[in-house]
ModelCIF file with pLDDT and N, C-alpha, C, O atoms, coordinates in Angstrom:
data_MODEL
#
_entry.id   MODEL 
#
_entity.id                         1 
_entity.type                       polymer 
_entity.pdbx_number_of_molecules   1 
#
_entity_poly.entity_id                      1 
_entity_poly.type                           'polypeptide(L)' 
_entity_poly.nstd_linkage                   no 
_entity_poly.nstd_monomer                   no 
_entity_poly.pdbx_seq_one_letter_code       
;(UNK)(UNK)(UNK)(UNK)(UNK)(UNK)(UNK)(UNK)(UNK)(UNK)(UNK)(UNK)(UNK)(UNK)(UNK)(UNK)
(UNK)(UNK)(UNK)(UNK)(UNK)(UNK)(UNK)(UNK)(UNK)(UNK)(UNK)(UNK)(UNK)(UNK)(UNK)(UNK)
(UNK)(UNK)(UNK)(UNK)(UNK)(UNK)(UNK)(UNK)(UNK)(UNK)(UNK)(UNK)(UNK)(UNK)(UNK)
;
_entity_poly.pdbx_seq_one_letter_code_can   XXXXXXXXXXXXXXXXXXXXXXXXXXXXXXXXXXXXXXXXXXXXXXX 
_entity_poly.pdbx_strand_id                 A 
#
loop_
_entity_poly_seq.entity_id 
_entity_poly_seq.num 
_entity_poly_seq.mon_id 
_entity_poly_seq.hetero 
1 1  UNK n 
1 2  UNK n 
1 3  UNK n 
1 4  UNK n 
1 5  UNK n 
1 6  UNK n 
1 7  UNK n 
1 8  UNK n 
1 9  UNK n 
1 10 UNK n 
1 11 UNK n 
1 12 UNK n 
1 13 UNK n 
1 14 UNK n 
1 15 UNK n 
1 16 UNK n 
1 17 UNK n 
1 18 UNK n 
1 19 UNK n 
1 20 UNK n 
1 21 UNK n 
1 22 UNK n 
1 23 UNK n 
1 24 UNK n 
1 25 UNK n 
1 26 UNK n 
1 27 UNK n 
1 28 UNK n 
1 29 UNK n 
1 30 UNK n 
1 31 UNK n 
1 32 UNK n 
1 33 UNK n 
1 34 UNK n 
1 35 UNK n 
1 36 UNK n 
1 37 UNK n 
1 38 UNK n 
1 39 UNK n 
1 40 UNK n 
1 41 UNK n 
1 42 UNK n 
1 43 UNK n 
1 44 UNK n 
1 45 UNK n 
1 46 UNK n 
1 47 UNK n 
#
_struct_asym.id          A 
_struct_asym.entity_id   1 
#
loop_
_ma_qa_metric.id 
_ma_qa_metric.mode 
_ma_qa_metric.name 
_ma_qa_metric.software_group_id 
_ma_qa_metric.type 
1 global pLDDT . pLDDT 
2 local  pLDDT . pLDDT 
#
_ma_qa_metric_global.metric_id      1 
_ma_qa_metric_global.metric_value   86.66 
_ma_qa_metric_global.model_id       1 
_ma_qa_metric_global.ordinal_id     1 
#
loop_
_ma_qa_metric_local.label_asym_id 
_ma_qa_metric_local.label_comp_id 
_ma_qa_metric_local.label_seq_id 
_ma_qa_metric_local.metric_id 
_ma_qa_metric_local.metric_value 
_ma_qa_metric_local.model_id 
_ma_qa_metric_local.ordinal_id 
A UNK 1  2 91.00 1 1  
A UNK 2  2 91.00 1 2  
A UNK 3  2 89.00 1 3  
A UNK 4  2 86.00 1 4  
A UNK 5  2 87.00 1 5  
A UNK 6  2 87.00 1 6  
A UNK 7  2 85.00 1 7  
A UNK 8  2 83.00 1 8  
A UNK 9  2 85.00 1 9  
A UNK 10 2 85.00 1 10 
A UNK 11 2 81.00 1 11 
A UNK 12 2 83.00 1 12 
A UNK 13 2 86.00 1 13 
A UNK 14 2 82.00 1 14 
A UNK 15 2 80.00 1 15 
A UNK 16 2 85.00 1 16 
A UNK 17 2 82.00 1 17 
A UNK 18 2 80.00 1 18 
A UNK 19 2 82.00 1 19 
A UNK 20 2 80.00 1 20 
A UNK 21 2 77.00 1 21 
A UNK 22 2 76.00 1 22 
A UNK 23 2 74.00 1 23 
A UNK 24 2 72.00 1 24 
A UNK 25 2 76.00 1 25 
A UNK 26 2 87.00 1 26 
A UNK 27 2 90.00 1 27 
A UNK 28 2 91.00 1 28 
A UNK 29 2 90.00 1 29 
A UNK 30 2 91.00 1 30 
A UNK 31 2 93.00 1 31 
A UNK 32 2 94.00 1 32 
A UNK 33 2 91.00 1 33 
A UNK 34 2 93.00 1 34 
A UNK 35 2 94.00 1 35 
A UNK 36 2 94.00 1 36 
A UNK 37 2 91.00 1 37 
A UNK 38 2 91.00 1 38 
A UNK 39 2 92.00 1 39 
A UNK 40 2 90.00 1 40 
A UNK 41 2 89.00 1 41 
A UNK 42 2 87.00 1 42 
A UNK 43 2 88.00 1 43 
A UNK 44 2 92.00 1 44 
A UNK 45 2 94.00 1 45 
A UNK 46 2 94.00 1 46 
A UNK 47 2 92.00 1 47 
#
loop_
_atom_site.group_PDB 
_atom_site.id 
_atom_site.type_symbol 
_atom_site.label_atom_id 
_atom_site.label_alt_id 
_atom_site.label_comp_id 
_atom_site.label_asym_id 
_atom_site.label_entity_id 
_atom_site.label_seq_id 
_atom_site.pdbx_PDB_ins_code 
_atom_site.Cartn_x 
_atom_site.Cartn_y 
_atom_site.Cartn_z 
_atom_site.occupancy 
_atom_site.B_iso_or_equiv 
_atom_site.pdbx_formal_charge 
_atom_site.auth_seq_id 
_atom_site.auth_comp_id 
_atom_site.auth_asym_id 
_atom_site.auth_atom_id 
_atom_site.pdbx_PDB_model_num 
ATOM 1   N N  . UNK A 1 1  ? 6.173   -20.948 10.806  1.00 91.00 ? 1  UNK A N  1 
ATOM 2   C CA . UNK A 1 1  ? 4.993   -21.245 9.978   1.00 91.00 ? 1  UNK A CA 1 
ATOM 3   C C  . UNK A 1 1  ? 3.982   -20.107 10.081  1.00 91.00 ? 1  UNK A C  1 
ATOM 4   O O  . UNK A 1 1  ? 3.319   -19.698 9.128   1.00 91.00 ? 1  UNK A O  1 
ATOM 5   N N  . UNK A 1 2  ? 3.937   -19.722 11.092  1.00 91.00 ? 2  UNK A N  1 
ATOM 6   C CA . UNK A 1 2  ? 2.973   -18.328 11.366  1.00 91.00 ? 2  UNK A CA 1 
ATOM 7   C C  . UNK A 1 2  ? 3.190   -17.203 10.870  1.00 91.00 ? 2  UNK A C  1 
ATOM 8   O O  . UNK A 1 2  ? 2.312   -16.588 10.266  1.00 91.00 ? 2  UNK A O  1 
ATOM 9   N N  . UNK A 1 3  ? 4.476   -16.719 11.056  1.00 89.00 ? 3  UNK A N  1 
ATOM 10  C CA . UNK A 1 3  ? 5.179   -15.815 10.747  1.00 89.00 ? 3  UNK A CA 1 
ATOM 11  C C  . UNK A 1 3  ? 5.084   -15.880 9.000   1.00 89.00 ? 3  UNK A C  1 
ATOM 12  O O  . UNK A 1 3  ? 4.775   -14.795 8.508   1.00 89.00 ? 3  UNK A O  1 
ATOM 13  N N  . UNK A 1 4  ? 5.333   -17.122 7.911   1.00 86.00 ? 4  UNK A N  1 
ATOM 14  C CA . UNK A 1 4  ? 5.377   -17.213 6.695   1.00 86.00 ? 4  UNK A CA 1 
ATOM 15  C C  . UNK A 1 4  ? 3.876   -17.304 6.093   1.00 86.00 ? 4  UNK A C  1 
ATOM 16  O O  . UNK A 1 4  ? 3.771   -17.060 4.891   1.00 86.00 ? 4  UNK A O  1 
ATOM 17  N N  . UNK A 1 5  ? 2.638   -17.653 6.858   1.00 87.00 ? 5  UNK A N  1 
ATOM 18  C CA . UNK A 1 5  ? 1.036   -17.693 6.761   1.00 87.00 ? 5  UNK A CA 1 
ATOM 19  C C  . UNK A 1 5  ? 0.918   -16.297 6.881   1.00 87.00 ? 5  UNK A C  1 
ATOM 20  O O  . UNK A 1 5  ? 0.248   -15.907 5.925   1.00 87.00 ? 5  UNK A O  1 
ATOM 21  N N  . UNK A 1 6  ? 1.407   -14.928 7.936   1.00 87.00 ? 6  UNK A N  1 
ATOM 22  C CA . UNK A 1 6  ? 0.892   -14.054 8.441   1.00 87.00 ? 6  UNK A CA 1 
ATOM 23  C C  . UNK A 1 6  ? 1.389   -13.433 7.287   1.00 87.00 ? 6  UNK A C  1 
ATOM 24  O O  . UNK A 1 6  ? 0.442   -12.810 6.807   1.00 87.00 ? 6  UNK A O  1 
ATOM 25  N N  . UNK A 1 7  ? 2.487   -13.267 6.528   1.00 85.00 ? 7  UNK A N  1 
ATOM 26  C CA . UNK A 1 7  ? 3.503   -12.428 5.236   1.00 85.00 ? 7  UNK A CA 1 
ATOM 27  C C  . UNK A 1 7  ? 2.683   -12.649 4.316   1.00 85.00 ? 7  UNK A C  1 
ATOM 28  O O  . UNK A 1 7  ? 2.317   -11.688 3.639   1.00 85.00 ? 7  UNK A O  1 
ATOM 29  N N  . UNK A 1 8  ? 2.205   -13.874 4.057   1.00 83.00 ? 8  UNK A N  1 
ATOM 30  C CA . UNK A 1 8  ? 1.593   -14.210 2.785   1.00 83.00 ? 8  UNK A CA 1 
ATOM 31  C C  . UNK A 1 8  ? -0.026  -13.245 2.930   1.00 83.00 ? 8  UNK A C  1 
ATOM 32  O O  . UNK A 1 8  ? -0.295  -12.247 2.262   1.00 83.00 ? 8  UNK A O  1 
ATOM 33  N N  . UNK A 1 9  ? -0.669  -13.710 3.688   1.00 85.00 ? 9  UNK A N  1 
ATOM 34  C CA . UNK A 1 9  ? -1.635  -12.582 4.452   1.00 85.00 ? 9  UNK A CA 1 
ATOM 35  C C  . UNK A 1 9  ? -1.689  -11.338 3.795   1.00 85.00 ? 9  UNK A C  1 
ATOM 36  O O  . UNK A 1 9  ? -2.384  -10.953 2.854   1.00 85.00 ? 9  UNK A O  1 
ATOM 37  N N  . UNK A 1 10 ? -0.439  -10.538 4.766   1.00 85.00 ? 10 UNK A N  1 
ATOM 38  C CA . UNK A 1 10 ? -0.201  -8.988  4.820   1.00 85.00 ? 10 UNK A CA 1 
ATOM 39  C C  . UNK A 1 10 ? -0.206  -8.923  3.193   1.00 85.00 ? 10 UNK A C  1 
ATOM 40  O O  . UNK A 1 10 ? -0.913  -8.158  2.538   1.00 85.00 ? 10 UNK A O  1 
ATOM 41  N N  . UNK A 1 11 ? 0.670   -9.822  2.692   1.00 81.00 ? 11 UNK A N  1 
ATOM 42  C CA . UNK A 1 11 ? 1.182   -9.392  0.941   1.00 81.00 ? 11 UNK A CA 1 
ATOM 43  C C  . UNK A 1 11 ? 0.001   -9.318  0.318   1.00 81.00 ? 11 UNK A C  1 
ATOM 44  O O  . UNK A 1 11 ? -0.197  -8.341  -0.403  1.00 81.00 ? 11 UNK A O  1 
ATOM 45  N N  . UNK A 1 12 ? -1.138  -10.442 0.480   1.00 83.00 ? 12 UNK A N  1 
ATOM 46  C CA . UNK A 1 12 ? -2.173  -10.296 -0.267  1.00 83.00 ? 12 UNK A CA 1 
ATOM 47  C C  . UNK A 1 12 ? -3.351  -9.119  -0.057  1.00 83.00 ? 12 UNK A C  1 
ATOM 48  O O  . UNK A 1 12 ? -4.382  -8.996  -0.718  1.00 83.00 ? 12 UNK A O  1 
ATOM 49  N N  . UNK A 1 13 ? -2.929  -8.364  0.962   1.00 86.00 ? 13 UNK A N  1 
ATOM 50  C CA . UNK A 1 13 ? -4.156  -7.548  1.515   1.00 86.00 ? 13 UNK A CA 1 
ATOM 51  C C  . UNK A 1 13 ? -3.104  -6.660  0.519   1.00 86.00 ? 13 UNK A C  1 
ATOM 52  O O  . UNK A 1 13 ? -3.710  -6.344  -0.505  1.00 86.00 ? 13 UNK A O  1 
ATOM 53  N N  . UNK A 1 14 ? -2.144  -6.321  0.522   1.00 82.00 ? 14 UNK A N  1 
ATOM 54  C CA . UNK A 1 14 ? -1.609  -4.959  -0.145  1.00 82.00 ? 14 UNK A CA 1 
ATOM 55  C C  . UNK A 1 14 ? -1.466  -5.154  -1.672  1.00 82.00 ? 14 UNK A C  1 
ATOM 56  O O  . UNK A 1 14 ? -1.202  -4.222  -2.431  1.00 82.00 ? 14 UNK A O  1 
ATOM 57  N N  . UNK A 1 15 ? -1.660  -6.443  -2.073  1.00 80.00 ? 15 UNK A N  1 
ATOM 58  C CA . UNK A 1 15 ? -2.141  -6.854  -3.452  1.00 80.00 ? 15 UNK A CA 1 
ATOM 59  C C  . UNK A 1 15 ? -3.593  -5.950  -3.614  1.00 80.00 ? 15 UNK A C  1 
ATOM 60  O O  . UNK A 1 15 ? -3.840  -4.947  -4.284  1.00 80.00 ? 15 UNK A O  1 
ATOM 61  N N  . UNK A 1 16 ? -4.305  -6.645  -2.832  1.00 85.00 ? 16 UNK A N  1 
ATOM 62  C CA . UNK A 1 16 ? -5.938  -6.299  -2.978  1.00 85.00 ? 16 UNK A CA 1 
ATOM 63  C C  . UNK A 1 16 ? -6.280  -4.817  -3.379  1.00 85.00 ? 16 UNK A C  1 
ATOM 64  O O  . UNK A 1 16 ? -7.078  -4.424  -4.231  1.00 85.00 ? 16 UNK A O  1 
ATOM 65  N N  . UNK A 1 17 ? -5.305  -3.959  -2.374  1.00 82.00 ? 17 UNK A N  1 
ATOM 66  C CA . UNK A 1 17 ? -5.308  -2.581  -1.799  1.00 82.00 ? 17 UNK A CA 1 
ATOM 67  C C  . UNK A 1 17 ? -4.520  -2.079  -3.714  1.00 82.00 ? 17 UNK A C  1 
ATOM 68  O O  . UNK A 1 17 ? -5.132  -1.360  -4.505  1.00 82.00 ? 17 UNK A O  1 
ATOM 69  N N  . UNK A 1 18 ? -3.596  -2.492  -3.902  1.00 80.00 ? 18 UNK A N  1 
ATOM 70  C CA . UNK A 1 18 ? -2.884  -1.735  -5.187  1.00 80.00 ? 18 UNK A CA 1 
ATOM 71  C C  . UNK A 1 18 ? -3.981  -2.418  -6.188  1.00 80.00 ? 18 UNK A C  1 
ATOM 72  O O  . UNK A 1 18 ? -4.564  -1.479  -6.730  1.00 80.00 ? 18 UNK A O  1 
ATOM 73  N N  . UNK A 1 19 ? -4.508  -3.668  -6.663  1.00 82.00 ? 19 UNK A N  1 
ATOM 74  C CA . UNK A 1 19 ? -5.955  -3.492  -7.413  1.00 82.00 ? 19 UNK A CA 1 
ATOM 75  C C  . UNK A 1 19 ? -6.611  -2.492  -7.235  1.00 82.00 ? 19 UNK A C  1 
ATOM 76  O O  . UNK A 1 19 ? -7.061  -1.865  -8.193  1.00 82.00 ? 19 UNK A O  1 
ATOM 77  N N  . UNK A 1 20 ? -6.757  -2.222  -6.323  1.00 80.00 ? 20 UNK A N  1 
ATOM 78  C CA . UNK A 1 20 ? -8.254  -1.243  -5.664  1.00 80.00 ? 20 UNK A CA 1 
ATOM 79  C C  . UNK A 1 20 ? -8.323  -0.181  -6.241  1.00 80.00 ? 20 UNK A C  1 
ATOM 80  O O  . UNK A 1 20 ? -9.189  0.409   -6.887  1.00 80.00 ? 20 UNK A O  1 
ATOM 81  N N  . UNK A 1 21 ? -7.228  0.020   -5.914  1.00 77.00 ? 21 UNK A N  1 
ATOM 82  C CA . UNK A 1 21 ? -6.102  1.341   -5.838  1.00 77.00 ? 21 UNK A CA 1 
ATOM 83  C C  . UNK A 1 21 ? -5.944  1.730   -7.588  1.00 77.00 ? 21 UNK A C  1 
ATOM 84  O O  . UNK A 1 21 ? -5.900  2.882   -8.021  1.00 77.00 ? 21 UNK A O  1 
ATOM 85  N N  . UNK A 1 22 ? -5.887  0.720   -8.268  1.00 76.00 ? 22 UNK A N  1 
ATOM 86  C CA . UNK A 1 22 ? -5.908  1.399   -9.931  1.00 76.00 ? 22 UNK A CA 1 
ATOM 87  C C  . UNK A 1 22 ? -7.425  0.970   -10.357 1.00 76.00 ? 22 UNK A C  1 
ATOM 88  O O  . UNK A 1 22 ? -7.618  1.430   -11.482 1.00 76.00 ? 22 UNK A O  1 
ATOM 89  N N  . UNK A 1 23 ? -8.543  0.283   -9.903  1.00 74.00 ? 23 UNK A N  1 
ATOM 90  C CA . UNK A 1 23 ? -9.653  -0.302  -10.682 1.00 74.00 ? 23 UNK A CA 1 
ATOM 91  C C  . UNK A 1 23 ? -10.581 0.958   -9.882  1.00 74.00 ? 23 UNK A C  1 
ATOM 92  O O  . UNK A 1 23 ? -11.688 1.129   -10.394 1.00 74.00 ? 23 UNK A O  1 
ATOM 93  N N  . UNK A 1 24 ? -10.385 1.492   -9.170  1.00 72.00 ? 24 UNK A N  1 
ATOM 94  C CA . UNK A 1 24 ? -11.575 2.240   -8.209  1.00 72.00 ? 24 UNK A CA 1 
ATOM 95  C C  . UNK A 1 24 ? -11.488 4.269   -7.847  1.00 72.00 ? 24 UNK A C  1 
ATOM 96  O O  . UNK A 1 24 ? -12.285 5.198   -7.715  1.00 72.00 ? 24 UNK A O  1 
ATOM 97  N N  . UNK A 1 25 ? -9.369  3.952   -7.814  1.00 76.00 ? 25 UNK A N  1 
ATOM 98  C CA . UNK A 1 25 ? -8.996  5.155   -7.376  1.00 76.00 ? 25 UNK A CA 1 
ATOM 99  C C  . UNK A 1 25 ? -8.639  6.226   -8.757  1.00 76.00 ? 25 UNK A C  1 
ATOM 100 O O  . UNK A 1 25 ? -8.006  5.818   -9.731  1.00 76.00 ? 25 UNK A O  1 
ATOM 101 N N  . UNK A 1 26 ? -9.198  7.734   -8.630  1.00 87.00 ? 26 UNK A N  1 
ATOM 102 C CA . UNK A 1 26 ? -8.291  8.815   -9.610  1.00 87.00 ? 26 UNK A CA 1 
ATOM 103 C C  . UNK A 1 26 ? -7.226  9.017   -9.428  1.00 87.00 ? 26 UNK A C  1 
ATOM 104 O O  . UNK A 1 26 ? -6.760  8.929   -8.291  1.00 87.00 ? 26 UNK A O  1 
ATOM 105 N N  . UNK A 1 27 ? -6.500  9.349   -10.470 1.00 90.00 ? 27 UNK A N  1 
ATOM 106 C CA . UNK A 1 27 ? -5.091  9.362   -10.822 1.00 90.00 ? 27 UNK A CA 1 
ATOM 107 C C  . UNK A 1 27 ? -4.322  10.163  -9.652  1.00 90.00 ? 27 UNK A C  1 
ATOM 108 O O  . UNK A 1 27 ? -3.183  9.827   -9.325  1.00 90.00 ? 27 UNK A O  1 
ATOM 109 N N  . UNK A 1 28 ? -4.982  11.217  -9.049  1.00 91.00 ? 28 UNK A N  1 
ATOM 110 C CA . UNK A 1 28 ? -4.841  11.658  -8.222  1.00 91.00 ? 28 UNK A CA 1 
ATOM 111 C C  . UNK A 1 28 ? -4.965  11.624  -6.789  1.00 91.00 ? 28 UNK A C  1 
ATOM 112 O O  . UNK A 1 28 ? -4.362  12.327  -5.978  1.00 91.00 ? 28 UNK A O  1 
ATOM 113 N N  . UNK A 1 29 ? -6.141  10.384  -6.485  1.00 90.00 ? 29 UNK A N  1 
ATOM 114 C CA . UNK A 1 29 ? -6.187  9.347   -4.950  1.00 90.00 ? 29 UNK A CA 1 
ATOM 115 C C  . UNK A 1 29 ? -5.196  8.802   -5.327  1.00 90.00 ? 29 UNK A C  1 
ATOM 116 O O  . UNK A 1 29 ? -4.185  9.101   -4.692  1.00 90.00 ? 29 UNK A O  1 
ATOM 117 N N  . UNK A 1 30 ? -5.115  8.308   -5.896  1.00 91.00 ? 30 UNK A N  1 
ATOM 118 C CA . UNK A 1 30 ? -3.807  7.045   -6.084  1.00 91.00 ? 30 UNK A CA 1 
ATOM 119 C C  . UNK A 1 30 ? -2.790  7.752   -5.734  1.00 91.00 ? 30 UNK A C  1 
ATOM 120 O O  . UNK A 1 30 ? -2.099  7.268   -4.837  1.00 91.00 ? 30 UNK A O  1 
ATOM 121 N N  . UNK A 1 31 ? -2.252  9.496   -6.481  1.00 93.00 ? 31 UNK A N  1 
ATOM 122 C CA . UNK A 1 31 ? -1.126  10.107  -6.135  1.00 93.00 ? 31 UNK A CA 1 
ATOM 123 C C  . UNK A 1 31 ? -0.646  9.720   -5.228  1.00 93.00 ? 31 UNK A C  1 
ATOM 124 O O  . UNK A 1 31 ? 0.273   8.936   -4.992  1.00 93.00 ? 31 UNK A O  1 
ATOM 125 N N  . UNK A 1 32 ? -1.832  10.768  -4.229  1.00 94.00 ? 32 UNK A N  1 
ATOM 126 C CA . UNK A 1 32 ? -1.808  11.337  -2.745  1.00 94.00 ? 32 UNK A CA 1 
ATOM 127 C C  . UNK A 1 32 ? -1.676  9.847   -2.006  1.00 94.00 ? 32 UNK A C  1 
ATOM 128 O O  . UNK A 1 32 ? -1.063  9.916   -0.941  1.00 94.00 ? 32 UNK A O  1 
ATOM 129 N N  . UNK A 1 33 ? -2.154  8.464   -2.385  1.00 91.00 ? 33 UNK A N  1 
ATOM 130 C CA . UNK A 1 33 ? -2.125  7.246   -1.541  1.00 91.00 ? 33 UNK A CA 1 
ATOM 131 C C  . UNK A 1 33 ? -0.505  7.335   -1.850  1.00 91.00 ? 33 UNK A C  1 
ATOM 132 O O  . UNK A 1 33 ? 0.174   7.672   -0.881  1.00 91.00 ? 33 UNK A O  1 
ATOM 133 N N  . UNK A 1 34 ? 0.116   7.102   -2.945  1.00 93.00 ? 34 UNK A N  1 
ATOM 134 C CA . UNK A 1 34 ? 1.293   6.780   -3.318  1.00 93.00 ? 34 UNK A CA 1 
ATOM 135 C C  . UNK A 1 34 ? 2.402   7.153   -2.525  1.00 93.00 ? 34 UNK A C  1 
ATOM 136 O O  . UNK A 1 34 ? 3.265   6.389   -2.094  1.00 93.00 ? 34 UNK A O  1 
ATOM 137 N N  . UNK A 1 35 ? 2.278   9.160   -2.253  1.00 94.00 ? 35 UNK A N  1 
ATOM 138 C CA . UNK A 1 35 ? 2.766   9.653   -1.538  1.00 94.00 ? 35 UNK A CA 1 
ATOM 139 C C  . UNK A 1 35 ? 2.902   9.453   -0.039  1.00 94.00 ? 35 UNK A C  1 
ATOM 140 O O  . UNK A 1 35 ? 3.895   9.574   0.678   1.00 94.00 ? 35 UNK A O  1 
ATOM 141 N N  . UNK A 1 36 ? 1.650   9.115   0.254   1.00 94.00 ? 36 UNK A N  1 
ATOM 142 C CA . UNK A 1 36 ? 1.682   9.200   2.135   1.00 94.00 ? 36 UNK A CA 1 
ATOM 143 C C  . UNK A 1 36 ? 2.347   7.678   2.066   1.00 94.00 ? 36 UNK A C  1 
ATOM 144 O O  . UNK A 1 36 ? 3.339   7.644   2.794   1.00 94.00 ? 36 UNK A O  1 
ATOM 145 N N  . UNK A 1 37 ? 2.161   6.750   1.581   1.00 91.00 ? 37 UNK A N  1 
ATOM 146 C CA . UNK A 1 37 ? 2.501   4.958   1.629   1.00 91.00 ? 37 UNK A CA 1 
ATOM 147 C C  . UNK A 1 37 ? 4.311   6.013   1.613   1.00 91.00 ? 37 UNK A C  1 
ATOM 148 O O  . UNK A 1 37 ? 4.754   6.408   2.691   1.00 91.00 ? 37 UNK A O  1 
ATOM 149 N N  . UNK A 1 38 ? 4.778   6.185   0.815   1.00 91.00 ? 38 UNK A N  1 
ATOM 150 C CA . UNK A 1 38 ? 5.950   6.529   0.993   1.00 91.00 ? 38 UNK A CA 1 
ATOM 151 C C  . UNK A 1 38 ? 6.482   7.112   1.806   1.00 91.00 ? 38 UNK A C  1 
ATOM 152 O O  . UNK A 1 38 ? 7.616   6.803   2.173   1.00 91.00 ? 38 UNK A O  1 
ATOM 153 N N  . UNK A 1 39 ? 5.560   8.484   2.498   1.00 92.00 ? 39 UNK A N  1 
ATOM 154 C CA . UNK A 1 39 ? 6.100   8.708   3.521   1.00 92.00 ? 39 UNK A CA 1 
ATOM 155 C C  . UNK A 1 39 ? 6.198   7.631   4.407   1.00 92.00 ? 39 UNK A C  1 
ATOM 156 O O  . UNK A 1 39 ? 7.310   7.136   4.589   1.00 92.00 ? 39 UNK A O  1 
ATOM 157 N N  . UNK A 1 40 ? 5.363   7.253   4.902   1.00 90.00 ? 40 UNK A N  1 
ATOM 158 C CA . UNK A 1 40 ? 5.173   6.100   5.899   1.00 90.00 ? 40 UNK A CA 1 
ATOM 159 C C  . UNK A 1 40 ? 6.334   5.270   5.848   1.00 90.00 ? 40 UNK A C  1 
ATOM 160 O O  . UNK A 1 40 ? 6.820   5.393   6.972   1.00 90.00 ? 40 UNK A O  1 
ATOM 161 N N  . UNK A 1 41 ? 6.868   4.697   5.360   1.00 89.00 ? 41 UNK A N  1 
ATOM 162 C CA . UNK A 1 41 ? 8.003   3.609   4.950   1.00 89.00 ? 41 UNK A CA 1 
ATOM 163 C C  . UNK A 1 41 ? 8.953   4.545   4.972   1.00 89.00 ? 41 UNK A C  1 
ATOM 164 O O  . UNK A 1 41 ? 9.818   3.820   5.465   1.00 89.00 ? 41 UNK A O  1 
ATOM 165 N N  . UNK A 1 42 ? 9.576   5.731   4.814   1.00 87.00 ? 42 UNK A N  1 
ATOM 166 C CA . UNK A 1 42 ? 10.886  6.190   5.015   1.00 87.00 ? 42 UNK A CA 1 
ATOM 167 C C  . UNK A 1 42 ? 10.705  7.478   6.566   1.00 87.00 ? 42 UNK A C  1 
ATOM 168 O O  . UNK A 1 42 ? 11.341  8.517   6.745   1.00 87.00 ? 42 UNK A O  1 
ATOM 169 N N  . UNK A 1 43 ? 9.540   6.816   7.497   1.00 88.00 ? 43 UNK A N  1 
ATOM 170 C CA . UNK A 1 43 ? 9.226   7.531   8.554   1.00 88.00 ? 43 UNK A CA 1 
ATOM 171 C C  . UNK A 1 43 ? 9.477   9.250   8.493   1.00 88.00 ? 43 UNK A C  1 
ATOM 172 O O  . UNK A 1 43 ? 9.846   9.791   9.536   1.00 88.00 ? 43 UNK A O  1 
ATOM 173 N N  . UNK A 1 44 ? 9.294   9.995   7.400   1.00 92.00 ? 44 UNK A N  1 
ATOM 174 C CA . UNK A 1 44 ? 9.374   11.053  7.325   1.00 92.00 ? 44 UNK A CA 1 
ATOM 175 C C  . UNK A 1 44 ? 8.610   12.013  6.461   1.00 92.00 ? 44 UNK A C  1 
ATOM 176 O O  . UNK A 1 44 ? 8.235   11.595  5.365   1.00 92.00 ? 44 UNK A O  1 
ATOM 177 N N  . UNK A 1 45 ? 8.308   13.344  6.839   1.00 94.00 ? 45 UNK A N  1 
ATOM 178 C CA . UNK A 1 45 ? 6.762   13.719  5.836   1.00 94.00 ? 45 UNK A CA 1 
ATOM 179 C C  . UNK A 1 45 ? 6.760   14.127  4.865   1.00 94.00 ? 45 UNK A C  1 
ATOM 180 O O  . UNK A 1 45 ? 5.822   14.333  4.095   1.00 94.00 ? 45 UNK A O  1 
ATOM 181 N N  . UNK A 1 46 ? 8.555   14.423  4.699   1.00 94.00 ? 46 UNK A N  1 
ATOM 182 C CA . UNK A 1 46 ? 9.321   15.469  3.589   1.00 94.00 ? 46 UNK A CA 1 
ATOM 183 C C  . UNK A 1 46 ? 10.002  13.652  2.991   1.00 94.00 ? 46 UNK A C  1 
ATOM 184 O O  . UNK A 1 46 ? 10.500  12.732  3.640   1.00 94.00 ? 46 UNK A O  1 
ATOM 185 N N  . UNK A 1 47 ? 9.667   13.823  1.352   1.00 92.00 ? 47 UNK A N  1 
ATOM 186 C CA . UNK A 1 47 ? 10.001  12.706  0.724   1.00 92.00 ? 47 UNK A CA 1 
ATOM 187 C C  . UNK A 1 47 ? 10.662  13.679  -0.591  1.00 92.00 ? 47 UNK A C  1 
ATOM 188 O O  . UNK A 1 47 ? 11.169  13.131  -1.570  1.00 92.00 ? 47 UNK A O  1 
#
């Protein structure tokens, strides 16, 4: 139950964050966010 409360959580903060992310950020924050979020998830700096 925690574990499925804490997912729902995390999902909605990275909801919030990709709103943010097109209502606030230039085409080009957004890039550079796009890019590093990717690095991050395939643990490497070269994508």
């Amino acid at each position: 139950q925690q574990f499925v409360l804490q997912s729902y959580h995390n999902r909605m903060t990275e909801l919030f964050e990709a709103i943010d992310s097109i209502a606030f950020l230039k085409m080009d924050e957004r890039l550079f966010k796009y890019l590093k979020d990717k690095a991050m998830v395939n643990h490497n700096e070269v994508i």
